[in-house]
Structure formats: C-alpha cells, structure tokens
C-alpha atoms as a PDB file:
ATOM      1  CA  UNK A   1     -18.271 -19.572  30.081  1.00  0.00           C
ATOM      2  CA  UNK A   2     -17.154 -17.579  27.232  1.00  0.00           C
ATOM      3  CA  UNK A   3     -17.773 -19.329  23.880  1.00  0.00           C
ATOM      4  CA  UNK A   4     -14.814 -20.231  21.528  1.00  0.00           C
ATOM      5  CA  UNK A   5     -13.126 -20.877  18.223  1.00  0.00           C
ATOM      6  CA  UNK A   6     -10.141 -23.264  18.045  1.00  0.00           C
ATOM      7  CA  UNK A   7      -7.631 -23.586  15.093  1.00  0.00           C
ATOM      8  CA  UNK A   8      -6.260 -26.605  13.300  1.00  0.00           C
ATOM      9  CA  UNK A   9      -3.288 -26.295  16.431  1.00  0.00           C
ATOM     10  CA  UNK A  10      -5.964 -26.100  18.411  1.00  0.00           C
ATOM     11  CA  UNK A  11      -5.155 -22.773  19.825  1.00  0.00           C
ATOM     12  CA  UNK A  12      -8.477 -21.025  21.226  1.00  0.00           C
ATOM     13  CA  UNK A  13     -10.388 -17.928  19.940  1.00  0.00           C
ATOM     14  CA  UNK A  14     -12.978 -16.066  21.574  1.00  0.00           C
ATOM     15  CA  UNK A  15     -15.916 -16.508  20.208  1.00  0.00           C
ATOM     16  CA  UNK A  16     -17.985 -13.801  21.440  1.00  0.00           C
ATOM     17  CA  UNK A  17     -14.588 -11.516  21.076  1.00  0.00           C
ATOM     18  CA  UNK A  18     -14.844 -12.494  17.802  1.00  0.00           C
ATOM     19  CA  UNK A  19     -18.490 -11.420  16.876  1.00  0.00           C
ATOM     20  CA  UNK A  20     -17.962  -7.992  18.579  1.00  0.00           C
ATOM     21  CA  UNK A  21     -15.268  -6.901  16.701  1.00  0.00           C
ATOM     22  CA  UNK A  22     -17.392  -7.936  13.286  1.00  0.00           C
ATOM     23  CA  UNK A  23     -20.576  -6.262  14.318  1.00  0.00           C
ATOM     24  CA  UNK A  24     -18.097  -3.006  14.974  1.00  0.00           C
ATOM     25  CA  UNK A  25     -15.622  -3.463  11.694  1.00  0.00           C
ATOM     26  CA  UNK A  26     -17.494  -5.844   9.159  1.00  0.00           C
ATOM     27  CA  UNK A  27     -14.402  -7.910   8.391  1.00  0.00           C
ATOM     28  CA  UNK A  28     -12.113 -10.132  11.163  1.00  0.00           C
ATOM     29  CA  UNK A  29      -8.585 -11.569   9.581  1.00  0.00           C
ATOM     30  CA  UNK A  30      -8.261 -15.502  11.787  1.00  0.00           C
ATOM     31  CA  UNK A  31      -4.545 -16.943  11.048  1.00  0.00           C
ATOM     32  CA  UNK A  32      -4.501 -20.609  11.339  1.00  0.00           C
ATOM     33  CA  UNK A  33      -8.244 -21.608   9.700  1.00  0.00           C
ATOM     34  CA  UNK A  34      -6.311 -23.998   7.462  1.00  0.00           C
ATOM     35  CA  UNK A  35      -3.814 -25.978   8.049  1.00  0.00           C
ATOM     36  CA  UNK A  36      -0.694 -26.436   6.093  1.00  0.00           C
ATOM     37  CA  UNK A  37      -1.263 -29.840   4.767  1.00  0.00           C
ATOM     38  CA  UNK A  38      -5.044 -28.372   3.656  1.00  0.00           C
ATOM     39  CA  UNK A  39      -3.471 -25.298   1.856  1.00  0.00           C
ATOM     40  CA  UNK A  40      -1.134 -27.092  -0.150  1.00  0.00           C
ATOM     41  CA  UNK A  41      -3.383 -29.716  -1.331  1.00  0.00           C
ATOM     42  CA  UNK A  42      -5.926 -26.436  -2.395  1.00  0.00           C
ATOM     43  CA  UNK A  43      -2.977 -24.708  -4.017  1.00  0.00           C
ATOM     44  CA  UNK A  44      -2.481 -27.827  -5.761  1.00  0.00           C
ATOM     45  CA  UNK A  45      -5.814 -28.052  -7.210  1.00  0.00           C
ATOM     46  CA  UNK A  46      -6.222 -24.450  -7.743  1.00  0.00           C
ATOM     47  CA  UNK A  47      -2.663 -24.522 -10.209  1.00  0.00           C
ATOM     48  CA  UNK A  48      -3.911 -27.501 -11.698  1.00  0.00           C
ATOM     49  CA  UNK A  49      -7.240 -26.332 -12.711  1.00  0.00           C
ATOM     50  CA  UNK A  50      -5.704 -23.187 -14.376  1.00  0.00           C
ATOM     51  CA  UNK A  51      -3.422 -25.319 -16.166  1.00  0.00           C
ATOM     52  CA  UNK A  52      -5.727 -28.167 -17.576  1.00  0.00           C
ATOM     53  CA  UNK A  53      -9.562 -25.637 -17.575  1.00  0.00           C
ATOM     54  CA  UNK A  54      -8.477 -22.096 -18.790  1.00  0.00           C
ATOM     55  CA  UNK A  55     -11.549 -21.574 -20.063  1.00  0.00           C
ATOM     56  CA  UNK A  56     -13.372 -21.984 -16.908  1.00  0.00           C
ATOM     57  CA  UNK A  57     -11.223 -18.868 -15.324  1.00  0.00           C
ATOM     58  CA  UNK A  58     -12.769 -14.961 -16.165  1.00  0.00           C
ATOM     59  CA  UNK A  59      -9.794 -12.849 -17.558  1.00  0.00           C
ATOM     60  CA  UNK A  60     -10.814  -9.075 -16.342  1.00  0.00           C
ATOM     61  CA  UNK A  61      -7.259  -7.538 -16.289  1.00  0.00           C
ATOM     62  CA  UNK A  62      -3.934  -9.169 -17.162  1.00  0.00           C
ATOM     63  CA  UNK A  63      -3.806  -9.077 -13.146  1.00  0.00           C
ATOM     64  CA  UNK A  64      -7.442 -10.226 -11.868  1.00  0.00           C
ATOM     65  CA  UNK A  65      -9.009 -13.729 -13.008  1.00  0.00           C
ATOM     66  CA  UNK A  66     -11.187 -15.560 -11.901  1.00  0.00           C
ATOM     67  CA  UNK A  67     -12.904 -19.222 -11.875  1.00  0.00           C
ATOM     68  CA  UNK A  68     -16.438 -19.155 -10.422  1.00  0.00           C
ATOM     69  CA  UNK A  69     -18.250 -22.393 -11.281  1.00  0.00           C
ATOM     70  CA  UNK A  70     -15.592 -25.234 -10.733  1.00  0.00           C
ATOM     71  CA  UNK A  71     -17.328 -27.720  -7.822  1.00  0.00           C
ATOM     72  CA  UNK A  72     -18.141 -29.372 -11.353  1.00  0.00           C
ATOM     73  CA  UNK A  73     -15.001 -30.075 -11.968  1.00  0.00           C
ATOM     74  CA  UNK A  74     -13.459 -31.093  -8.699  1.00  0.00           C
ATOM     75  CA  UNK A  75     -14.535 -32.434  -5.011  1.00  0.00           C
ATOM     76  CA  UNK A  76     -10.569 -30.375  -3.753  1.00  0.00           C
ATOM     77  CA  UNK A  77     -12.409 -27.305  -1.972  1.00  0.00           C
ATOM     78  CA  UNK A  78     -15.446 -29.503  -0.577  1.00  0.00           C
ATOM     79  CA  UNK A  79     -14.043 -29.587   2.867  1.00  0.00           C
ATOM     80  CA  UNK A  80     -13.655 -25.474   2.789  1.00  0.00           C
ATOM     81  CA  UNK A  81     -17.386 -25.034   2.950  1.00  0.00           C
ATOM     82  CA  UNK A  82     -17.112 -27.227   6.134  1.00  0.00           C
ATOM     83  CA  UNK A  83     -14.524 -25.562   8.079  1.00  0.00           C
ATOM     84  CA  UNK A  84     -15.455 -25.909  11.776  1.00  0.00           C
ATOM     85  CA  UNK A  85     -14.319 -22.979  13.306  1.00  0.00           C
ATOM     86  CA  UNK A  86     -15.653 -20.822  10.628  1.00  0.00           C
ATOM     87  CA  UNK A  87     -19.171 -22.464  10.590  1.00  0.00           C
ATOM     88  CA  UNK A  88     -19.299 -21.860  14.221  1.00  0.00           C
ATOM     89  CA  UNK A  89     -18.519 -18.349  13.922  1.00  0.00           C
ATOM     90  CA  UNK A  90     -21.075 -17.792  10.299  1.00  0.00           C
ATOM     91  CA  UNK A  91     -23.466 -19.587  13.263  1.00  0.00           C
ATOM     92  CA  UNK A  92     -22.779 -16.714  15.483  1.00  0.00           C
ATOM     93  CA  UNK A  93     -23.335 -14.537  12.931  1.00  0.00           C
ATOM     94  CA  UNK A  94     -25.603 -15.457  10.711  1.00  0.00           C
ATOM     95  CA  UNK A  95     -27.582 -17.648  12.875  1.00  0.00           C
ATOM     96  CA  UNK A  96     -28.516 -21.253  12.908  1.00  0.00           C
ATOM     97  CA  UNK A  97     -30.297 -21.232   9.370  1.00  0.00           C
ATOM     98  CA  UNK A  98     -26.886 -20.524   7.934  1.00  0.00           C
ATOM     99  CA  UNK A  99     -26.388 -21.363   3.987  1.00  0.00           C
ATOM    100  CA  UNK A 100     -23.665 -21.583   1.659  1.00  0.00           C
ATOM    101  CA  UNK A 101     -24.166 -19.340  -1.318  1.00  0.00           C
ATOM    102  CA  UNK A 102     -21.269 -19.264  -3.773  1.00  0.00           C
ATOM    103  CA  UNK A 103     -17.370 -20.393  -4.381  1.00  0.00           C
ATOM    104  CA  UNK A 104     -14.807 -19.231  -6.334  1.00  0.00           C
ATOM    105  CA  UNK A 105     -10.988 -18.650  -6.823  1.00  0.00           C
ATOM    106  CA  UNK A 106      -9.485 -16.269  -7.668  1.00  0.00           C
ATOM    107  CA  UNK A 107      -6.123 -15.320  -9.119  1.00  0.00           C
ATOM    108  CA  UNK A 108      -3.874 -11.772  -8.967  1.00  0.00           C
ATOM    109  CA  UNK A 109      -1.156 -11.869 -11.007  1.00  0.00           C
ATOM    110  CA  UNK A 110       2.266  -9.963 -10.484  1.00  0.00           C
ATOM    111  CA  UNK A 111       2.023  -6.579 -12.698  1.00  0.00           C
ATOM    112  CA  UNK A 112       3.323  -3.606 -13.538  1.00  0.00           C
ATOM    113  CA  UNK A 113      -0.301  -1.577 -13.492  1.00  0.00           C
ATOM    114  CA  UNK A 114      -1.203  -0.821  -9.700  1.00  0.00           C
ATOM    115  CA  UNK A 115      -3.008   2.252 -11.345  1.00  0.00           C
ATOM    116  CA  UNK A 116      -5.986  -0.850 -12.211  1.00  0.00           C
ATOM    117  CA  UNK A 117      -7.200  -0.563  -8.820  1.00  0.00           C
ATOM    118  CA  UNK A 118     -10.281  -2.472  -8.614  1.00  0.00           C
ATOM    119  CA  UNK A 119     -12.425   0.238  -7.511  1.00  0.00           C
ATOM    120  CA  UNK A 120     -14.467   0.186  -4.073  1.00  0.00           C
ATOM    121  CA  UNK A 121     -17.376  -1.220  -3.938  1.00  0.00           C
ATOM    122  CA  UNK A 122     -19.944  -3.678  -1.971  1.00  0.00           C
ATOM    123  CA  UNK A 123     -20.643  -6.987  -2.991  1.00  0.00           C
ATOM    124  CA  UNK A 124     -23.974  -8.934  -4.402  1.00  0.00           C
ATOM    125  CA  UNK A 125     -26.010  -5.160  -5.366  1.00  0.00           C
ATOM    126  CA  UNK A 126     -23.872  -2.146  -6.534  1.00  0.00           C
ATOM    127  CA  UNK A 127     -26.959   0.280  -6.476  1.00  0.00           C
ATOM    128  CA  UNK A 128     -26.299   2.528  -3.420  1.00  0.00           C
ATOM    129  CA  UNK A 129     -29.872   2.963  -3.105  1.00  0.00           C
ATOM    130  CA  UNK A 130     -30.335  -0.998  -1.848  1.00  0.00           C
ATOM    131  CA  UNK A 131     -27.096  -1.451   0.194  1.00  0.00           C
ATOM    132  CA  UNK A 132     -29.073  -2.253   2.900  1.00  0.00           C
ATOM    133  CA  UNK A 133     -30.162  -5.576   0.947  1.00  0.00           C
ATOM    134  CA  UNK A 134     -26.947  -6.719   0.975  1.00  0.00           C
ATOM    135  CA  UNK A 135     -26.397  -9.158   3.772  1.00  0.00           C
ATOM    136  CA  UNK A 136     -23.982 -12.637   2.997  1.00  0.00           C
ATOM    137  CA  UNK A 137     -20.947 -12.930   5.088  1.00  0.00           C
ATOM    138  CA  UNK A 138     -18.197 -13.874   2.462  1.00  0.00           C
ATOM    139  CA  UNK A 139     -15.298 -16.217   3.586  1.00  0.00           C
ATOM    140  CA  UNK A 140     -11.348 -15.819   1.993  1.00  0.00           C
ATOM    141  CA  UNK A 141      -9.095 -18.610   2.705  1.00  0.00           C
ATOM    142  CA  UNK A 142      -5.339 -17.158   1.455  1.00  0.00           C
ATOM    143  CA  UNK A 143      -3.737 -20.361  -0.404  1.00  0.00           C
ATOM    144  CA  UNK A 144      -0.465 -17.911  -0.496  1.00  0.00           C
ATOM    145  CA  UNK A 145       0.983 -14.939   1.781  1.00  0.00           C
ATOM    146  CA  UNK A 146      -0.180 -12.076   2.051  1.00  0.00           C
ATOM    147  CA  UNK A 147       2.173  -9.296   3.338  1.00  0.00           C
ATOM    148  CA  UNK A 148       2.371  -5.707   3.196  1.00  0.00           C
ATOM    149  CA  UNK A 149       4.614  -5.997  -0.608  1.00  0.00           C
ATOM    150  CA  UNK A 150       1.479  -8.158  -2.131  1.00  0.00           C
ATOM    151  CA  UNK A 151      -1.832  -7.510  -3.780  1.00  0.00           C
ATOM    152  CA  UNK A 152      -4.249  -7.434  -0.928  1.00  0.00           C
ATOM    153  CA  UNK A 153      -8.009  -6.755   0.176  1.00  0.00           C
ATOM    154  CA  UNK A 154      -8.549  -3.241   1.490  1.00  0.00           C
ATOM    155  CA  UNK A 155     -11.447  -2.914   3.295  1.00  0.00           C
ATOM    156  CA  UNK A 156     -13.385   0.324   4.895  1.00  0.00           C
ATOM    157  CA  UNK A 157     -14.077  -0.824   8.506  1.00  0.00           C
ATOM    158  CA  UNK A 158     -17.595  -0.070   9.713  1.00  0.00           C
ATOM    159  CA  UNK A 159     -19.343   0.521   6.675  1.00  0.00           C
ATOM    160  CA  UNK A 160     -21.522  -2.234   6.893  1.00  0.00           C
ATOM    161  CA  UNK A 161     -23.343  -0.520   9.716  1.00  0.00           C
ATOM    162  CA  UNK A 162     -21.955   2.742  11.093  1.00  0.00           C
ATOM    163  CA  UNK A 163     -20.696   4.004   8.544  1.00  0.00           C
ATOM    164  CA  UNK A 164     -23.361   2.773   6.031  1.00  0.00           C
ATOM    165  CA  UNK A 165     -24.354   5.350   4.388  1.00  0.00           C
ATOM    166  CA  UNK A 166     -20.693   6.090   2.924  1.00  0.00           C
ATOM    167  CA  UNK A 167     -20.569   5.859  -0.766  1.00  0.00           C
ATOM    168  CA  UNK A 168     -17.642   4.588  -2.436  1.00  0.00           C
ATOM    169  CA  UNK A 169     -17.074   7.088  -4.265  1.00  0.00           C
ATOM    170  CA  UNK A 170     -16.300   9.143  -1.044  1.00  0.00           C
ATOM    171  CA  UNK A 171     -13.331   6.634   0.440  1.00  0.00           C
ATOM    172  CA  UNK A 172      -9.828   8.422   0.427  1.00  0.00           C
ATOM    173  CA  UNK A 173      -6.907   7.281   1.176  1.00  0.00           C
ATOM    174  CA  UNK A 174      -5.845   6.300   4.938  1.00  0.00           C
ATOM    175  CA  UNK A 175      -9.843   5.036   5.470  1.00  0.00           C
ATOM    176  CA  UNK A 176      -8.987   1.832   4.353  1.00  0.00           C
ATOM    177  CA  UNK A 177      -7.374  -1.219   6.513  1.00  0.00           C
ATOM    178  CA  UNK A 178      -5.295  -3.964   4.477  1.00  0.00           C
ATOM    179  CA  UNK A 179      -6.607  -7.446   5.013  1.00  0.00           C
ATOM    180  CA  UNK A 180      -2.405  -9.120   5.308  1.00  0.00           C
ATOM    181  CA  UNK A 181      -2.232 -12.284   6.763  1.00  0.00           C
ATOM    182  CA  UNK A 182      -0.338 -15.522   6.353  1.00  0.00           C
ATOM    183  CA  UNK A 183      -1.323 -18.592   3.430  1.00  0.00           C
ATOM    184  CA  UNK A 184      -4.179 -20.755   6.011  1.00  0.00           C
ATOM    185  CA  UNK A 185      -5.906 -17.354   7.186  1.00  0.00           C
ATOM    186  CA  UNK A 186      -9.566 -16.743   7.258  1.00  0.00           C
ATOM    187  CA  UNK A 187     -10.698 -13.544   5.651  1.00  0.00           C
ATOM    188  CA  UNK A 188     -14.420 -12.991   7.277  1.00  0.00           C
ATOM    189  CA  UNK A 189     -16.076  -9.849   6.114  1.00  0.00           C
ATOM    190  CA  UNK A 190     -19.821  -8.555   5.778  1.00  0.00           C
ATOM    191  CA  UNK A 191     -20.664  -8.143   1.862  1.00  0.00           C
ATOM    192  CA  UNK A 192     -22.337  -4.556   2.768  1.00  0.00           C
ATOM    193  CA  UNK A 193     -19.077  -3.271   4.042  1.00  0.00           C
ATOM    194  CA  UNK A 194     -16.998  -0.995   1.042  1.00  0.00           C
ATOM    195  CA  UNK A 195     -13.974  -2.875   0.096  1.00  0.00           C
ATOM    196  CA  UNK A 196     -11.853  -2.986  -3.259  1.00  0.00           C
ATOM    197  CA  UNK A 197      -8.556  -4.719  -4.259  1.00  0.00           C
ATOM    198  CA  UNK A 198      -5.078  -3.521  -4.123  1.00  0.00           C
ATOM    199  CA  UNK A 199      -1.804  -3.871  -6.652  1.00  0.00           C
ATOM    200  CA  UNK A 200       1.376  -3.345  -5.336  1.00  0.00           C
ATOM    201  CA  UNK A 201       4.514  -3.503  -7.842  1.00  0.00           C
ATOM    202  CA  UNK A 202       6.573  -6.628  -7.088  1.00  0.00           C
ATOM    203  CA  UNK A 203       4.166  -8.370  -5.609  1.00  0.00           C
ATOM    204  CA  UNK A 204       3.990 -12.192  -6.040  1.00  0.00           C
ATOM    205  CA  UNK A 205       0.782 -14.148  -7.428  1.00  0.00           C
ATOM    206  CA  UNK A 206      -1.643 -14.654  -4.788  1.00  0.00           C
ATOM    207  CA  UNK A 207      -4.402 -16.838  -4.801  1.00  0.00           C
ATOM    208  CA  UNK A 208      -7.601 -16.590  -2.859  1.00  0.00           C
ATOM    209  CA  UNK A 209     -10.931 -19.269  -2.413  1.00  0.00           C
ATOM    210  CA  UNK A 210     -13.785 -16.770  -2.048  1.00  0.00           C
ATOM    211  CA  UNK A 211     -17.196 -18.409  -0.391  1.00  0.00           C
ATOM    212  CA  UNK A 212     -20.158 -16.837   0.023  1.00  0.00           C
ATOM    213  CA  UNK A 213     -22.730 -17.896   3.409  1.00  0.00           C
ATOM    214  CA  UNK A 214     -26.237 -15.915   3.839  1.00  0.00           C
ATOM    215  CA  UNK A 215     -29.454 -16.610   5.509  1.00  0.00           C
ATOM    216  CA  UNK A 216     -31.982 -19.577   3.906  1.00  0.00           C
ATOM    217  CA  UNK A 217     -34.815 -17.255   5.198  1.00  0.00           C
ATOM    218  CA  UNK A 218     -33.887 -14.607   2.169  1.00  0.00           C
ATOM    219  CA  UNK A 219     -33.579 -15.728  -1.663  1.00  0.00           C
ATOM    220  CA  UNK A 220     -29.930 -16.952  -2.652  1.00  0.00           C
ATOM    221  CA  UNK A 221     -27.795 -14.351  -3.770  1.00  0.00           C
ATOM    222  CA  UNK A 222     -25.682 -15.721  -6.748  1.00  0.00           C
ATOM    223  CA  UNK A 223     -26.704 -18.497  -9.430  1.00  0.00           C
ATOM    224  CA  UNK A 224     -22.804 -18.692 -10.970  1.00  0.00           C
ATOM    225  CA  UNK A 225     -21.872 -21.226  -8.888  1.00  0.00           C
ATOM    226  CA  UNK A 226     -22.927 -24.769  -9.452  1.00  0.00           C
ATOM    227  CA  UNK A 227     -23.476 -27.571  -6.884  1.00  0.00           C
ATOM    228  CA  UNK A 228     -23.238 -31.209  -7.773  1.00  0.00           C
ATOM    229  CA  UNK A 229     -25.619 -33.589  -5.956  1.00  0.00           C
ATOM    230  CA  UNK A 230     -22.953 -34.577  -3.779  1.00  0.00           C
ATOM    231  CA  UNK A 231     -23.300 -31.299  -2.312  1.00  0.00           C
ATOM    232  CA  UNK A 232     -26.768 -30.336  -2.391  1.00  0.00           C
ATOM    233  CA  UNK A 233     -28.091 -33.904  -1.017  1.00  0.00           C
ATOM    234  CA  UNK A 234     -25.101 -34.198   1.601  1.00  0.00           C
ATOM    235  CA  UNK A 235     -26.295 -34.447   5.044  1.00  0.00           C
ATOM    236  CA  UNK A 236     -22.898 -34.833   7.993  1.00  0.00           C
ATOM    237  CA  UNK A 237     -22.619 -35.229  11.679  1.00  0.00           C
ATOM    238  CA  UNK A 238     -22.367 -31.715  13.002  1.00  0.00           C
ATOM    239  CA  UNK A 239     -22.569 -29.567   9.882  1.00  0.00           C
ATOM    240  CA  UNK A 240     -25.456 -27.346  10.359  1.00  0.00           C
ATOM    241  CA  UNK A 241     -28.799 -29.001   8.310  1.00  0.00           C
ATOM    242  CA  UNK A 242     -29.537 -26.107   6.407  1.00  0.00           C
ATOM    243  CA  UNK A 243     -25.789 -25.247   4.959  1.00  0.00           C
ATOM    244  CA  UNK A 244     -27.081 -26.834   1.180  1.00  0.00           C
ATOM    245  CA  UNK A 245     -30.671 -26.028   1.443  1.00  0.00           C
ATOM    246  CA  UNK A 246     -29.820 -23.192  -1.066  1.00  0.00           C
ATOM    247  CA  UNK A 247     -27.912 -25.075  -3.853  1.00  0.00           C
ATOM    248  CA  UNK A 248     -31.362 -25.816  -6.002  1.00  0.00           C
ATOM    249  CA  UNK A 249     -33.257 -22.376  -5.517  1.00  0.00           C
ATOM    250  CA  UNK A 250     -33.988 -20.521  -8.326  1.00  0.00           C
ATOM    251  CA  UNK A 251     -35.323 -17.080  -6.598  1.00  0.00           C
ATOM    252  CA  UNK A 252     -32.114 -15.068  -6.725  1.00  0.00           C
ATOM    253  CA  UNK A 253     -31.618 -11.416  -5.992  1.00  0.00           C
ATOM    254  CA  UNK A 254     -31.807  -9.278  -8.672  1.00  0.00           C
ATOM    255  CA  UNK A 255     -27.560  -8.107  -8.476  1.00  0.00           C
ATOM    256  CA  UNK A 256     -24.475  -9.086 -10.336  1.00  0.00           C
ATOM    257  CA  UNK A 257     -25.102 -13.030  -9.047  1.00  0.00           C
ATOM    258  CA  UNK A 258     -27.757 -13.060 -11.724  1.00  0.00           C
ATOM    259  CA  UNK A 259     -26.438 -15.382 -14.750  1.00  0.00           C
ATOM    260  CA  UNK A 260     -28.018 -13.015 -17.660  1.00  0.00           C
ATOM    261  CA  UNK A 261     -31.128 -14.131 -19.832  1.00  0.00           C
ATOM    262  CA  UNK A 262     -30.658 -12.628 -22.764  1.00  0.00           C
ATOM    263  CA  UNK A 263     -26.880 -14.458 -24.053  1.00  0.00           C
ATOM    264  CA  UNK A 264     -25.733 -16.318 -27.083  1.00  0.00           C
ATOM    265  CA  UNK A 265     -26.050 -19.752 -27.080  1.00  0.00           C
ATOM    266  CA  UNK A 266     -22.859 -21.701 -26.113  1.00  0.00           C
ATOM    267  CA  UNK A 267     -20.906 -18.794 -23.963  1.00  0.00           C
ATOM    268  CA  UNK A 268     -19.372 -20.145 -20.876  1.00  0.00           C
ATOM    269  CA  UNK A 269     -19.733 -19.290 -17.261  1.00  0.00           C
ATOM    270  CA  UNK A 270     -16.667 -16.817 -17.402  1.00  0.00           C
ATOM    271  CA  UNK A 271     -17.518 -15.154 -20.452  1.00  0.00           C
ATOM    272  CA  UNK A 272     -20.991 -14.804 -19.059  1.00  0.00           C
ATOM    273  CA  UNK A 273     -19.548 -13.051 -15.926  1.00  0.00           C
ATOM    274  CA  UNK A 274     -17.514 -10.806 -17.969  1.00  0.00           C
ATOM    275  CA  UNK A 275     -20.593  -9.602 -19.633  1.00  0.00           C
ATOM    276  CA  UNK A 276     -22.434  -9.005 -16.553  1.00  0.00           C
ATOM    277  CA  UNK A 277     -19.674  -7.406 -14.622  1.00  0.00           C
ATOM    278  CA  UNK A 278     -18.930  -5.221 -17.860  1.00  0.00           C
ATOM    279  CA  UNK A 279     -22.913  -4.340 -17.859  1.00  0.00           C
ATOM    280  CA  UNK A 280     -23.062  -3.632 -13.342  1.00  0.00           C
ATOM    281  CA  UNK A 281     -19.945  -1.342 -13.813  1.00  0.00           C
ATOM    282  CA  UNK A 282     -21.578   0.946 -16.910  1.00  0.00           C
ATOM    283  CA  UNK A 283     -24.766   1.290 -14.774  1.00  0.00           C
ATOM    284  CA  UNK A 284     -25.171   5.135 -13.370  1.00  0.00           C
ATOM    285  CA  UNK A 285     -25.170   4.908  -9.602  1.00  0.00           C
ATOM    286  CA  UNK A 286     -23.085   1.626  -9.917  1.00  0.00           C
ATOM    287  CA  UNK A 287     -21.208   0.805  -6.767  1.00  0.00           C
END
C-alpha cells in the first residue's frame, strides 16, 4: 500500500512520491497544508504583532524583516508546529526522533531595489568547508500568494546532495527554480540545499512562517527562538514524543543560530540577530 499525505480537503498525496522527489531536489512546494480559515487567523496575528511589537521584528533592508523569538508573545502559530501532514512527511524524512528547532516570520516588503538580492546561500553554517553539517529540514507556510510578479524563494535543486559540492558563489542564472505557490502552501526544503531570496518590482508584501525540524540525536541548531513551557512540557495524542525534546538544550551548533556572548547589556533579540548576521556575512569563505 503506498503511504500518504492528505490535505485540509482531504485530497491525498503520495507519501513515498513525496520523499523521492526531496531526496532528488531538496525542496517539495505542497498547496493546501493550511487551510483558509488557519491562514487568515496567522495573517491576523502576524499584522498584529508588527503593529503592537516592532521592536521584536529585525529590519535588514527596507524590504526583508524579520521577527524570530515571538512564541513569547503569542500561542497564534502553536498549531503550525503540529501540522499533520507535514509531521508525517519530516517523519519520513527525518525519522521518528524528529524535533522542532526554530520559528519565525518573516516579512518582504514591496520595493523599488530588486538589485538587494539576498545572496545564495545555505542555512544554519555558511562556511563551505562544513556544509555537510548542515542537516534541519526547514518548513514555509505562505500566509499570502506567491506568483510569478512577487518576491519569492529561489532555490538550486539538488544541492543538498548531488550537487553538493556547488558553491554559491558559482549559481548563475537559469540554475535556480522559484518556490510560487498559493497563501496555505507548504514550502519543505533541506537547509544544505543553496537557496537565496528574490525581489521583483511590483510585487505585493508577502509574508512567510519559517520553522525549523532536525534530528534530537545531533545538538539543536538555533538558540533565537524561545519556547514557553507550554511548549516544551506539551505532550498530545499523535504528535511524535520527541517534537519538544529540544526546546531546553543548550549544546547548539556553532553557526549563525548562536545568540552572541560577547553583547551589550539590554539589546533585544532582533538587534542581536542583526549583529550576528552582519558578523556571518563579513566572514571570508562566508556562504
């Protein structure tokens, strides 16, 4: 019988489909993850929380912010970590001991500089040198449309494994896919696999949940994100045992998910993240 994933209409998807096409491509796009009803309500919360917490959102461009610490602040994007369909897929793919590591949101405004590409890169470790380190599966829900006039993910199929040992520097134009896909889609892709961001002019705000699952057999692989105890003690009928066993380690891979040691007193998670992102990108052999 050939294993599958249903959506919130309940439609089918091949499981083991699925999980061939990821171990070839390192990404898979699933329309339908969220429902309508469950995108609006995290639009909601995601307007709202720029409105009343500005300070809790990274401002890296005009065009790119970012909020990475806000399960402090809210209980709205709870039920995202739990997301059947996708938690039997991470299962397939991660394996049973499957872990959530991170969650953020994440904001592209409309604007007139498409030249502020954010450049390619992988994910968690930008030395080239340890790529092979890098192993979370990150998860995208799209809280708005995505279509071929809007600020998308571009990713470089394969290079997670195949094509591994491509540096970013080396990606030219035409390599790339664009991750479109309507507001409710699933954006699954390996964290190894070369991918950057992409401005188009005219292009509406869009507005992205990023989550971060890995392995609780290797150490966690950011500390920006917070987890209340309603997380971190929370046990549920058929969510896999081990999905918060992460949310109190302190071993965390030495990468850009390192809060720094070394800061004033009194800065704030964004303005911490600004500083480390600042400090990965000036590093020689960065990305």
């Amino acid at each position: 019988m050939t294993a599958a994933l249903a959506d919130f209409e309940g439609r089918a998807l091949d499981l083991d489909a699925a999980k061939e096409a990821f171990d070839r491509d390192g990404f898979l796009i699933i329309p339908g993850a969220l429902s309508p009803t469950q995108v609006a309500a995290a639009d909601k919360a995601f307007r709202d929380l720029l409105a009343d917490h500005p300070e809790d959102f990274a401002r890296f461009s005009e065009s790119f912010i970012t909020a990475p610490d806000i399960l402090t602040r809210t209980e709205a994007f709870d039920h995202l970590i739990e997301t059947p369909m996708v938690l039997e897929l991470l299962g397939k793919l991660i394996g049973p001991r499957l872990s959530i590591e991170e969650l953020s949101l994440i904001l592209r405004e409309p604007t007139d500089n498409i030249g502020e590409l954010k450049g390619w890169h992988r994910d968690i470790i930008r030395a080239y040198e340890r790529r092979f380190e890098i192993d979370p599966i990150s998860v995208v829900y799209y809280l708005t449309d995505v279509g071929p006039s809007d600020h998308c993910f571009s990713i470089v199929p394969g290079t997670h494994a195949a094509r591994v040992d491509m540096r970013p520097e080396d990606v030219t134009p035409g390599m790339e896919f664009d991750a479109l896909g309507p507001a409710g889609s699933a954006f699954v892709f390996h964290a190894r696999c070369i991918h950057g961001g992409k401005l188009k002019l005219g292009s509406k705000a869009r507005r992205t949940v990023h989550l971060y699952y890995g392995s609780t057999d290797k150490p966690r692989t950011s500390e920006w994100t917070r987890f209340p105890d309603r997380l971190a003690n929370r046990q549920a009928p058929g969510v896999p045992p081990t999905l918060y066993a992460k949310t109190r380690r302190t071993d965390v891979i030495d990468g850009v998910g390192r809060r720094p040691r070394d800061i004033p007193p009194g800065l704030s998670t964004a303005e911490q993240l600004i500083r480390v992102q600042r400090a990965a990108n000036r590093k020689p052999g960065a990305m």
